[in-house]
Protein backbone atom coordinates (compact mmCIF):
# COMPACT_ATOMS: atom_id res chain seq x y z
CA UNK A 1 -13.89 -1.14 42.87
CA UNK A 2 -13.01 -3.84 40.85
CA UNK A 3 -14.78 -2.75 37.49
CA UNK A 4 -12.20 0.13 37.84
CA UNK A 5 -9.29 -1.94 38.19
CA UNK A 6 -10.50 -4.06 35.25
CA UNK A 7 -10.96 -0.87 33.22
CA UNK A 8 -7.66 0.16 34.63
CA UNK A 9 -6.02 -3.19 33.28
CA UNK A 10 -7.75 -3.28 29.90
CA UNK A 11 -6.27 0.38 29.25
CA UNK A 12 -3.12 -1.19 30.54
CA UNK A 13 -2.85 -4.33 27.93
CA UNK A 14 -4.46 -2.24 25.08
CA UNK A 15 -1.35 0.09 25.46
CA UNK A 16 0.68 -3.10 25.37
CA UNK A 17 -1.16 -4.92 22.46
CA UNK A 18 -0.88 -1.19 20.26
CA UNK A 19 2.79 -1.37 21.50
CA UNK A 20 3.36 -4.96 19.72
CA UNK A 21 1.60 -4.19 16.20
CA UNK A 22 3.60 -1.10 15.50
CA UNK A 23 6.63 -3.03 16.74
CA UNK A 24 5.53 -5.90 14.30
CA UNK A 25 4.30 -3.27 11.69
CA UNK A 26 0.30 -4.18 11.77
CA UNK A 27 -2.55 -2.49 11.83
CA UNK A 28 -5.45 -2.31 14.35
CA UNK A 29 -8.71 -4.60 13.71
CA UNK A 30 -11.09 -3.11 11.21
CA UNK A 31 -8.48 -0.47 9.73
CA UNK A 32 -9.50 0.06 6.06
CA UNK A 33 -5.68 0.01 4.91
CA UNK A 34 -7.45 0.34 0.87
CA UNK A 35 -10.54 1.36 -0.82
CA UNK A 36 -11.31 2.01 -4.18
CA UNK A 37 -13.90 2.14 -6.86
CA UNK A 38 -13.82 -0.97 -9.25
CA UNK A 39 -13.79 0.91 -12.11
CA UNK A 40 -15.69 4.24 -13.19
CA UNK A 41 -18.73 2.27 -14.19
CA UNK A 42 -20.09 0.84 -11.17
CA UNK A 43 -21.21 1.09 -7.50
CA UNK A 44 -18.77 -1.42 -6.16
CA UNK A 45 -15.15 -0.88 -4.12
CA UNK A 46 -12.55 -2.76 -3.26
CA UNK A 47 -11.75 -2.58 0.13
CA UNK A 48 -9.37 -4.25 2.21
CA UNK A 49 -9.58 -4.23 5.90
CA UNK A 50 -6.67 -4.84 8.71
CA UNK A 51 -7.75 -8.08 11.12
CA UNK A 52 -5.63 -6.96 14.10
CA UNK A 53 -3.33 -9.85 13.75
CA UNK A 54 -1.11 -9.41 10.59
CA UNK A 55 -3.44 -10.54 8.38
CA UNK A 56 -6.41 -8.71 6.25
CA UNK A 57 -9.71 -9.34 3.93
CA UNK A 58 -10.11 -8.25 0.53
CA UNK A 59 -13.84 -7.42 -0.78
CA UNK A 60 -15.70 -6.15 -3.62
CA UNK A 61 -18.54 -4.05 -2.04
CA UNK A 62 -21.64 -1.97 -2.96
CA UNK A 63 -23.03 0.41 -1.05
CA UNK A 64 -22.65 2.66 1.68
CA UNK A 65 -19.39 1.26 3.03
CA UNK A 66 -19.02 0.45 6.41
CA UNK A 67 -22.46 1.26 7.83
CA UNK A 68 -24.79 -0.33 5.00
CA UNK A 69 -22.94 -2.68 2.32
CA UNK A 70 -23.39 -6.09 0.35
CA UNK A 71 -20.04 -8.11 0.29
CA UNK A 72 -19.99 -9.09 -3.71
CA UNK A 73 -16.85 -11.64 -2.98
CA UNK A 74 -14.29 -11.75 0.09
CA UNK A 75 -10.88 -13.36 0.71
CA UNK A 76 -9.20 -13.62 4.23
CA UNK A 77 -5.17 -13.64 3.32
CA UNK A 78 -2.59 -14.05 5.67
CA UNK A 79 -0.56 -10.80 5.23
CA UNK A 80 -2.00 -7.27 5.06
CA UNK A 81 0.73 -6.87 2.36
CA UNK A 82 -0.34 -9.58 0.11
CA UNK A 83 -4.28 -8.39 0.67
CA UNK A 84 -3.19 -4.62 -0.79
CA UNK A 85 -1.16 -6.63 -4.00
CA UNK A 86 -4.71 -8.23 -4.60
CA UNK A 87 -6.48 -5.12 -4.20
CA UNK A 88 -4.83 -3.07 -6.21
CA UNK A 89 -4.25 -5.67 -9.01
CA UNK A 90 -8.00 -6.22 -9.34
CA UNK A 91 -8.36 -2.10 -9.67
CA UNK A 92 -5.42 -1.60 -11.69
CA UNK A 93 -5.55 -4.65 -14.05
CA UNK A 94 -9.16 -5.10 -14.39
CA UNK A 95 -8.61 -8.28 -13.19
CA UNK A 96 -12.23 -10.31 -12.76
CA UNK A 97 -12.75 -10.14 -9.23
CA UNK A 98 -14.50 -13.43 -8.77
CA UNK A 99 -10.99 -15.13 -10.23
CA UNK A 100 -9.04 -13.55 -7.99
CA UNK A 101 -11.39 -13.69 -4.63
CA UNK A 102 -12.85 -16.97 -4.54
């Protein structure tokens, strides 16, 4: 009995903590809110990915992103909004990705 009302109450407060992020306007842990090649060249994306909390992480990956993927360079930034600015300067402006991510 009470595993069910602890299930009951985590389906409660997820409800709740969904509720809050689209109120504040931010997306769910792990949501890819970006992902692009680097340039035509290569194996590696850019890929920025939601925290849960506002915030998000830039990367430069190869491989088989999510399942099986080598993290090249990462940066945690504050705003999911300033993440995607990085992201898509790096893609669009060739800018050198270690520069900008380290």
């Amino acid at each position: 009995m009470c595993a069910n009302n602890n299930h009951a109450r985590l389906r409660e407060l997820q409800t709740e903590v969904d509720a809050i992020r689209r109120e504040l306007g931010i997306s769910s842990p792990k949501s890819v809110l970006y992902l692009s090649a680097l340039n035509v060249t290569d194996d590696k994306c850019v890929v920025v990915e939601a925290d849960g909390f506002g915030g998000a992480t830039v990367s430069v990956v190869e491989g088989n992103y999510p399942i099986d993927f080598f993290a090249h360079y990462e940066k945690e930034l504050d705003s999911e909004d300033a993440a995607l600015e990085m992201a898509q300067k790096i893609v669009d402006e060739h800018t050198y990705p270690a520069e900008e991510l380290t």
